[in-house]
N, C-alpha and C. Protein backbone atom coordinates (compact mmCIF):
# COMPACT_ATOMS: atom_id res chain seq x y z
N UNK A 1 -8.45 -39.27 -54.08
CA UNK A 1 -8.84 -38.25 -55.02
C UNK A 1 -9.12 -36.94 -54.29
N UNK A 2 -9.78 -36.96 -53.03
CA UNK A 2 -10.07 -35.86 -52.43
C UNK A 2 -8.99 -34.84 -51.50
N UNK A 3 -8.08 -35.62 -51.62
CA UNK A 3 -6.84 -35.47 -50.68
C UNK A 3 -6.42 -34.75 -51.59
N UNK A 4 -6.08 -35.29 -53.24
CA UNK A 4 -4.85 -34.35 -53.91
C UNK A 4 -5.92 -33.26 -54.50
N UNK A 5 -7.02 -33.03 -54.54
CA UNK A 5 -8.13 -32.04 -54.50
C UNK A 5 -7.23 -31.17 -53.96
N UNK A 6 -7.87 -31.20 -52.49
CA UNK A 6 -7.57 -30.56 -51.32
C UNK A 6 -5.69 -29.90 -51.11
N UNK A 7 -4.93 -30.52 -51.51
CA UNK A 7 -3.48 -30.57 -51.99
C UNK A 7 -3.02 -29.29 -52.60
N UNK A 8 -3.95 -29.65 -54.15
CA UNK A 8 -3.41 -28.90 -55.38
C UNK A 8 -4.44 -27.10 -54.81
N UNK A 9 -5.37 -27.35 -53.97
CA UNK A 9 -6.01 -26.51 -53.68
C UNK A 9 -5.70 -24.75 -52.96
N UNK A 10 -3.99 -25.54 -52.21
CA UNK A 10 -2.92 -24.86 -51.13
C UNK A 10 -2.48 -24.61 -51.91
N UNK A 11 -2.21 -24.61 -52.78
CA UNK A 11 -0.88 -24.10 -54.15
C UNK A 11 -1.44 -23.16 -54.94
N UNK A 12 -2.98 -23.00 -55.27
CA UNK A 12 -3.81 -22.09 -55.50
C UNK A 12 -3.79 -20.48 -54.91
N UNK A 13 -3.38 -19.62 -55.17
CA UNK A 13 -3.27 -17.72 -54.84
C UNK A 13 -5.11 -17.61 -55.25
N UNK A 14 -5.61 -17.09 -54.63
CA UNK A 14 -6.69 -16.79 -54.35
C UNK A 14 -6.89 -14.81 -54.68
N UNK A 15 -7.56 -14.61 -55.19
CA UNK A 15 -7.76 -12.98 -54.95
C UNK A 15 -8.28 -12.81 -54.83
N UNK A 16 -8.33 -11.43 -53.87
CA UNK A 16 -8.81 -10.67 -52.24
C UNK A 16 -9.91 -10.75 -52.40
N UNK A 17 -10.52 -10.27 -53.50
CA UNK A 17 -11.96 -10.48 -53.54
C UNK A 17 -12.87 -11.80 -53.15
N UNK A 18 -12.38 -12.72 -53.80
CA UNK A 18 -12.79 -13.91 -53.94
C UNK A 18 -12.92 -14.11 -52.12
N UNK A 19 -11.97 -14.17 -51.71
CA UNK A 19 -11.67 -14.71 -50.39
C UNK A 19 -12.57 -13.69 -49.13
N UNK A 20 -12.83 -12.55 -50.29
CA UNK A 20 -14.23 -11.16 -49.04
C UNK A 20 -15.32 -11.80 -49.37
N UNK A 21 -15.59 -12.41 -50.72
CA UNK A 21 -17.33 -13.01 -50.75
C UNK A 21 -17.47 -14.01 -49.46
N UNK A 22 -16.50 -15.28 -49.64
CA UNK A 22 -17.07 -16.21 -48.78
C UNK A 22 -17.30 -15.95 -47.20
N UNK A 23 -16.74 -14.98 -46.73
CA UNK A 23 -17.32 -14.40 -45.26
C UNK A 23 -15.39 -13.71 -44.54
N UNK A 24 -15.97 -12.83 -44.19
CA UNK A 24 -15.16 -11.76 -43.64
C UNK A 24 -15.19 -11.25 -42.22
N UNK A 25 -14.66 -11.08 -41.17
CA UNK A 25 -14.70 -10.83 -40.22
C UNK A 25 -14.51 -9.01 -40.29
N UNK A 26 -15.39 -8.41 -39.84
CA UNK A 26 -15.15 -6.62 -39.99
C UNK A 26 -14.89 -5.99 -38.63
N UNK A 27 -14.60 -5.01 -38.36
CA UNK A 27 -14.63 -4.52 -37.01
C UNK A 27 -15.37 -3.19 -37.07
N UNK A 28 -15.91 -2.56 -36.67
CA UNK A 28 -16.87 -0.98 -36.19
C UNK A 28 -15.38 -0.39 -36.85
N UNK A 29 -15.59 0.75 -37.34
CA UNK A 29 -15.17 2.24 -37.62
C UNK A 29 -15.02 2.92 -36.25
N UNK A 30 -14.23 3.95 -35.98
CA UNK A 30 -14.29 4.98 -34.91
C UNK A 30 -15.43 6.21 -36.57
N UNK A 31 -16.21 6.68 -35.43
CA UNK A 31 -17.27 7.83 -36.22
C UNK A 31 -16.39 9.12 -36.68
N UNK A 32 -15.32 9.36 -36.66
CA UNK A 32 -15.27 10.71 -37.45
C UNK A 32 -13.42 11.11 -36.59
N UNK A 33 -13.27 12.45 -36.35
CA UNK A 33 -12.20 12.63 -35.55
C UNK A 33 -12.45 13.02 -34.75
N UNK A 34 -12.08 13.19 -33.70
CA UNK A 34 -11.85 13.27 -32.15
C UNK A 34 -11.46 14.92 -32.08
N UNK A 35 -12.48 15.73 -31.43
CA UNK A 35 -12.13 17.14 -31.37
C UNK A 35 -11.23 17.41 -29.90
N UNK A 36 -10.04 18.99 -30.95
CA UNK A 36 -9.52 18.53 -29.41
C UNK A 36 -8.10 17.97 -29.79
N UNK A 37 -7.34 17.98 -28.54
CA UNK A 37 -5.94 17.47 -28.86
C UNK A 37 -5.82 16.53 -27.98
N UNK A 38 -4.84 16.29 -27.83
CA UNK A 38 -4.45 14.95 -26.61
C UNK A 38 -4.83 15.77 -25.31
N UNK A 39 -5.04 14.81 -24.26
CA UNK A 39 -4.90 15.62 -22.51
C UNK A 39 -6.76 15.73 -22.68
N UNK A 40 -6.81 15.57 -21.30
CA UNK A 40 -8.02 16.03 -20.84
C UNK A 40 -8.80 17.56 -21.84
N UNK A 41 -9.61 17.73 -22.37
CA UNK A 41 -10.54 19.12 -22.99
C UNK A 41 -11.62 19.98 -22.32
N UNK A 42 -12.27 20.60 -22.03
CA UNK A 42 -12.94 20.82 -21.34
C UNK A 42 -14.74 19.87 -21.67
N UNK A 43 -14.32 19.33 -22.79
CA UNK A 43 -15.49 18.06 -23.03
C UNK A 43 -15.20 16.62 -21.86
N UNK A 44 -14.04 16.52 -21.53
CA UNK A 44 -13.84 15.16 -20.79
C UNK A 44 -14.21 16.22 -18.89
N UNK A 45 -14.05 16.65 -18.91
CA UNK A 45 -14.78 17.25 -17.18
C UNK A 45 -15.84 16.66 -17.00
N UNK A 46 -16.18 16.06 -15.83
CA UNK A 46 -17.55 15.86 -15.33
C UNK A 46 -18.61 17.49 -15.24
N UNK A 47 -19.41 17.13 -15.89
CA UNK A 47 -20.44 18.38 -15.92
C UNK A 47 -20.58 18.78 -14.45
N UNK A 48 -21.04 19.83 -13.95
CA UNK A 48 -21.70 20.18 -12.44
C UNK A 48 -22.89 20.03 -12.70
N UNK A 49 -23.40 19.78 -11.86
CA UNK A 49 -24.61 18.81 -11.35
C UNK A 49 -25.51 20.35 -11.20
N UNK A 50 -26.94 20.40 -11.77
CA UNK A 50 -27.95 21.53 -11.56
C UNK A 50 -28.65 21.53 -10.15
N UNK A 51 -28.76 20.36 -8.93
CA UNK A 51 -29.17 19.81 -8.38
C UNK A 51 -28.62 20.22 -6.93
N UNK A 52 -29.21 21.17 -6.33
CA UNK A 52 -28.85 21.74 -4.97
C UNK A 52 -28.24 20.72 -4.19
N UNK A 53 -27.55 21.39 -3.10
CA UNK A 53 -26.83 20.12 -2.43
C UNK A 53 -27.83 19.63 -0.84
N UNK A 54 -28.85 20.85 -0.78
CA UNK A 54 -30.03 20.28 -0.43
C UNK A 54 -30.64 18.90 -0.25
N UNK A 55 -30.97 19.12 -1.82
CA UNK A 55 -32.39 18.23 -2.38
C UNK A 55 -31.03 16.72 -2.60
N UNK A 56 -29.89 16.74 -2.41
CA UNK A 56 -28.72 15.93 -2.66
C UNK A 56 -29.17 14.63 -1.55
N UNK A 57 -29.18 15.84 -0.35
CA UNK A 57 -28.41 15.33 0.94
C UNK A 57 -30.48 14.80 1.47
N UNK A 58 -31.19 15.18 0.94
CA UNK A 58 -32.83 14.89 1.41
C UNK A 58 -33.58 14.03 0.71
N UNK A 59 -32.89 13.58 -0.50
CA UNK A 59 -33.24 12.55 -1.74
C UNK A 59 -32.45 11.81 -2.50
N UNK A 60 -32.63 10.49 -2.14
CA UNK A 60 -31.94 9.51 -3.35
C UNK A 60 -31.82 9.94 -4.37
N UNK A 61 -30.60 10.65 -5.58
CA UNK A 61 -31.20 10.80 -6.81
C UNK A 61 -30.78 9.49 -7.40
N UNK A 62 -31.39 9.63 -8.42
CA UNK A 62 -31.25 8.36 -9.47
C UNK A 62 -31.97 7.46 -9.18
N UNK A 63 -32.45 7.09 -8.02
CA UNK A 63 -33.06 5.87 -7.30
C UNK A 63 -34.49 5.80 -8.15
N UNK A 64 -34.91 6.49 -8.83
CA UNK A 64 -36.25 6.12 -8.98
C UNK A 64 -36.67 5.23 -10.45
N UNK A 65 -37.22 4.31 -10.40
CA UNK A 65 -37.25 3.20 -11.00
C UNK A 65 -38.42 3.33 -12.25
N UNK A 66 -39.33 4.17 -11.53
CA UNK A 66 -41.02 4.45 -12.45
C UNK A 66 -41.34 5.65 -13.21
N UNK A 67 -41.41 5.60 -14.33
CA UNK A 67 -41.53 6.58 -15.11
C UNK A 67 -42.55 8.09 -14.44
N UNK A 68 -43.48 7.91 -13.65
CA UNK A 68 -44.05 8.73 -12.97
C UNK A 68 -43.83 9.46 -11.92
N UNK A 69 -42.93 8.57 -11.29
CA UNK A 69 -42.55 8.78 -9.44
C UNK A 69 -41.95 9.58 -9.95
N UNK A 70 -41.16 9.44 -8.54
CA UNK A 70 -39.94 10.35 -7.85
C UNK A 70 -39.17 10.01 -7.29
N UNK A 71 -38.08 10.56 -6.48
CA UNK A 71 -36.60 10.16 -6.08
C UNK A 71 -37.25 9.91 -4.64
N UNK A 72 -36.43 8.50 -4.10
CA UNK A 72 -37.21 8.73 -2.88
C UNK A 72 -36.55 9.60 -1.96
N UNK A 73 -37.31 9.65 -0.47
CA UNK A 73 -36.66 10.45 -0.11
C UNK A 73 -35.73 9.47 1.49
N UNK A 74 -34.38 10.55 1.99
CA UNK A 74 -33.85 9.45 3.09
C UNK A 74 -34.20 9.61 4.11
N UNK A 75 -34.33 8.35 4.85
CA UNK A 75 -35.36 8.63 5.81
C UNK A 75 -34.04 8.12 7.21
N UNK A 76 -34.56 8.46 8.22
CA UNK A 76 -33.84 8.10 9.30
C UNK A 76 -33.67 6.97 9.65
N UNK A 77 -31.99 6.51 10.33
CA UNK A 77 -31.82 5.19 10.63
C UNK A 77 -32.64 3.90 10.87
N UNK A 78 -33.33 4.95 11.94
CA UNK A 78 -33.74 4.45 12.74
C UNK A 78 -35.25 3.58 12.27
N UNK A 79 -35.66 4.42 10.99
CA UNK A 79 -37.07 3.63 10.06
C UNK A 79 -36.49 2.57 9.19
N UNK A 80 -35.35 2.02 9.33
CA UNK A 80 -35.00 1.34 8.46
C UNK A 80 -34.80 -0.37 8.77
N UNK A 81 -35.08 -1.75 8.45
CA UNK A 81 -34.96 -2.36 9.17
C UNK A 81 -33.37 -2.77 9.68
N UNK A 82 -33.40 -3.93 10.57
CA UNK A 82 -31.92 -4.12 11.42
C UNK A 82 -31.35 -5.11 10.46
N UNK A 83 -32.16 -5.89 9.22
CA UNK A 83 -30.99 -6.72 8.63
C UNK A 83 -30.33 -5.81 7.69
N UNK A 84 -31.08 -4.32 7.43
CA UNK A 84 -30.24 -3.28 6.57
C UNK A 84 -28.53 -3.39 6.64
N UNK A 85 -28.78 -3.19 8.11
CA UNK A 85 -27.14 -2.55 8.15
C UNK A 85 -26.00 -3.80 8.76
N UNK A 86 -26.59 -5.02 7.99
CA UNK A 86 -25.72 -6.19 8.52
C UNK A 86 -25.25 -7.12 7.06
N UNK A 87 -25.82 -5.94 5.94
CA UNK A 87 -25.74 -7.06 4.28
C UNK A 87 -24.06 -7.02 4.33
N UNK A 88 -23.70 -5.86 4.94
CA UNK A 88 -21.95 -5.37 4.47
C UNK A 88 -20.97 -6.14 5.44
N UNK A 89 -21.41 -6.21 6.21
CA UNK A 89 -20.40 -7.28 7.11
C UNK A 89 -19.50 -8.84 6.51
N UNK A 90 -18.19 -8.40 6.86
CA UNK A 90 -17.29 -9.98 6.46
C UNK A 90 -18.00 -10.51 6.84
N UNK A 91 -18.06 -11.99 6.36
CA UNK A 91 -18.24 -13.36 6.45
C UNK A 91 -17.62 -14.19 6.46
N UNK A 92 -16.88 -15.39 7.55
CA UNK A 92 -15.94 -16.03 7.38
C UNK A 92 -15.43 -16.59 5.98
N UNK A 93 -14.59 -17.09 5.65
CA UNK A 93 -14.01 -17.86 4.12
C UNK A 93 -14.19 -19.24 4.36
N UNK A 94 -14.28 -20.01 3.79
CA UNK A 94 -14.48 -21.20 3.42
C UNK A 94 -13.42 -22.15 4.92
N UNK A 95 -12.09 -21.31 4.69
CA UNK A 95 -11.22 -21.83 5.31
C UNK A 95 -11.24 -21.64 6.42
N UNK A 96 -11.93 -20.66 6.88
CA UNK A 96 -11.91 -20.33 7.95
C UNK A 96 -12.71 -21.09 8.78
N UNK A 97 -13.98 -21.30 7.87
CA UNK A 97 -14.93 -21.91 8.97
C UNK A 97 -14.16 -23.57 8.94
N UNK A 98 -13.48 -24.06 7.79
CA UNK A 98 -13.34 -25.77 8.35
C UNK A 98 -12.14 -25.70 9.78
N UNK A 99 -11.92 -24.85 9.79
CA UNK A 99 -10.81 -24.48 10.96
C UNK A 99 -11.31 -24.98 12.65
N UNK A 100 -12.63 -24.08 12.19
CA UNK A 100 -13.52 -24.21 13.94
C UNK A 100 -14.30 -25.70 14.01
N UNK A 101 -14.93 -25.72 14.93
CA UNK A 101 -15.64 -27.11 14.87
C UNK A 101 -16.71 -27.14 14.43
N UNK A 102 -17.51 -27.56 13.56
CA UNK A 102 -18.48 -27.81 13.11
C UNK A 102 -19.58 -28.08 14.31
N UNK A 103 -19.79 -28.57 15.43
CA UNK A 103 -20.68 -28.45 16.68
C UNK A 103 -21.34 -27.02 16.93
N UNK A 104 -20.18 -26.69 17.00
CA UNK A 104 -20.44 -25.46 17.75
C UNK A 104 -20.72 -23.74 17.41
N UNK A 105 -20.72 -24.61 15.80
CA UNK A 105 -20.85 -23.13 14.66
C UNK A 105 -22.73 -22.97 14.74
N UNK A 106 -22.56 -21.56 14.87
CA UNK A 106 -23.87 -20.85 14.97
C UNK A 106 -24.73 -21.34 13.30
N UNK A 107 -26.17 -21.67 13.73
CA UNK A 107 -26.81 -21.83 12.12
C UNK A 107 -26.22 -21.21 10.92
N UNK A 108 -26.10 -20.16 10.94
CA UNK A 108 -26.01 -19.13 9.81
C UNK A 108 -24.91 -19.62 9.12
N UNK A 109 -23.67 -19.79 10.42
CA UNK A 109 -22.51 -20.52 9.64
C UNK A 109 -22.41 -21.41 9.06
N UNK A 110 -22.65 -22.64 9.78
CA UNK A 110 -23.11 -23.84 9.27
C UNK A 110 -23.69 -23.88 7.96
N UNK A 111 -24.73 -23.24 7.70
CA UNK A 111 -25.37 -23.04 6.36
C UNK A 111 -24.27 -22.21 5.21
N UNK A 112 -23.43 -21.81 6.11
CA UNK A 112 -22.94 -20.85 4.67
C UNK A 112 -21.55 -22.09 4.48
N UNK A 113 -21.03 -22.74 5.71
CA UNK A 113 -19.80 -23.47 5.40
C UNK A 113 -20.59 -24.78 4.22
N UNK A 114 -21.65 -25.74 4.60
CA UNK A 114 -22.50 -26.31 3.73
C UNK A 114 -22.07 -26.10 2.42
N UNK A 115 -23.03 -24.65 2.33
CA UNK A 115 -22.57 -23.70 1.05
C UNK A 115 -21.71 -23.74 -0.17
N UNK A 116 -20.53 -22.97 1.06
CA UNK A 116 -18.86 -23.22 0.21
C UNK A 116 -18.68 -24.55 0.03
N UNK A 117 -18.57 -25.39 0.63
CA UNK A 117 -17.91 -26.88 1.01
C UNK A 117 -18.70 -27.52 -0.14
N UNK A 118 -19.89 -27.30 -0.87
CA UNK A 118 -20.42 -28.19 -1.67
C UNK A 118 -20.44 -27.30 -2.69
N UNK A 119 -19.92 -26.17 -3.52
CA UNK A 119 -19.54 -25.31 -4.11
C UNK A 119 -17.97 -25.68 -4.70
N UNK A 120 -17.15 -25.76 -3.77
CA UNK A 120 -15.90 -26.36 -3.76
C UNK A 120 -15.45 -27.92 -4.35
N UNK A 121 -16.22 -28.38 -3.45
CA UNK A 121 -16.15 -30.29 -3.65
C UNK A 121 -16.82 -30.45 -5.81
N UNK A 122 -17.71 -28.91 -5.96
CA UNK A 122 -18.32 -29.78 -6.96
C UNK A 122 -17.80 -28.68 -8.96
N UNK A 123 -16.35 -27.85 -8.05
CA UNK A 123 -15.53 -26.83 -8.85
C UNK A 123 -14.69 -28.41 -8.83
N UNK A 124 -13.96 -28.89 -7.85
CA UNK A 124 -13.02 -30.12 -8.01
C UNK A 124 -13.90 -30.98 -8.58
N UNK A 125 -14.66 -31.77 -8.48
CA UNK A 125 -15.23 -33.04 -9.76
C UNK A 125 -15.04 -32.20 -10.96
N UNK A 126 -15.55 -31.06 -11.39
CA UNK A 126 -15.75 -30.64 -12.77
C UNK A 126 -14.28 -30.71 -13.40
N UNK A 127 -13.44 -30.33 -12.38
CA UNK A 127 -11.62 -30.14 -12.86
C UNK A 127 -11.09 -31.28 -13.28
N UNK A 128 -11.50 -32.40 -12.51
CA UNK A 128 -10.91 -33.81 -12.92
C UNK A 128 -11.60 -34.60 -14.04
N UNK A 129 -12.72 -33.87 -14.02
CA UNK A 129 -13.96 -34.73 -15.50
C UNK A 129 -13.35 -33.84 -16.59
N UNK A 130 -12.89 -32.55 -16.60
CA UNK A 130 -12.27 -31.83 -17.37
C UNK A 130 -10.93 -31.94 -18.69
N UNK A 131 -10.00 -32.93 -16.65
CA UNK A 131 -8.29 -33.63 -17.46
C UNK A 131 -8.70 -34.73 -18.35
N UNK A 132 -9.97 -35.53 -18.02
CA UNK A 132 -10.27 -36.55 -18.50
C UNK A 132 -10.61 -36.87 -19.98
């Protein structure tokens, strides 16, 4: 009974309305027209900056986080600590390190091959519980 329901139901023309009550998917509007013609306008330029090239080159701008403060300011290399200037440095690849011997790899490595290697091993279980 529910089958030829469901059946005679497809053969049914529906109108538009009917089919906007029960739920509708909408998308945003663009707000108005676009002033201006095609090509770059003098609205798409990056503004110039009010901000001496001074106070540029003597202060973080943007950096400041607290509604009260201020921009900090840059301070010399040399006040800065030594793991600063070592975040940017390559780091071997996964492959690289199973290449060398595991003995003789410095801590740091070791910990990062660990890392990958059980990162890896546990992307492959998820792939095969996946086909399953």
């Amino acid at each position: 009974m529910a089958l030829t329901y469901i059946k005679s139901l497809r053969n049914v023309n529906f109108p538009k309305e009917v089919i906007q009550i029960g739920g509708c998917r909408t998308f945003a509007v663009g707000g108005g027209k676009k002033k201006g013609g095609k090509g770059g306008g003098a609205s798409d330029a990056p503004k110039a900056s009010s901000i001496s090239k001074e106070v540029k080159a003597s202060t973080v701008v943007g950096a400041n986080i607290l509604k009260d403060g201020a921009d900090p300011k840059v301070l010399a290399d040399s006040e800065y600590p030594d793991w600063l200037w070592h975040l940017l440095d390559k780091r071997p690849a996964l492959s690289e390190l199973r290449r060398k011997d595991l003995e003789s790899l410095p801590y740091d490595d070791l910990k990062r091959f660990v890392k990958l290697d059980t990162r890896a091993r546990i992307k492959e279980n998820n792939s095969v519980r996946a086909k399953n």
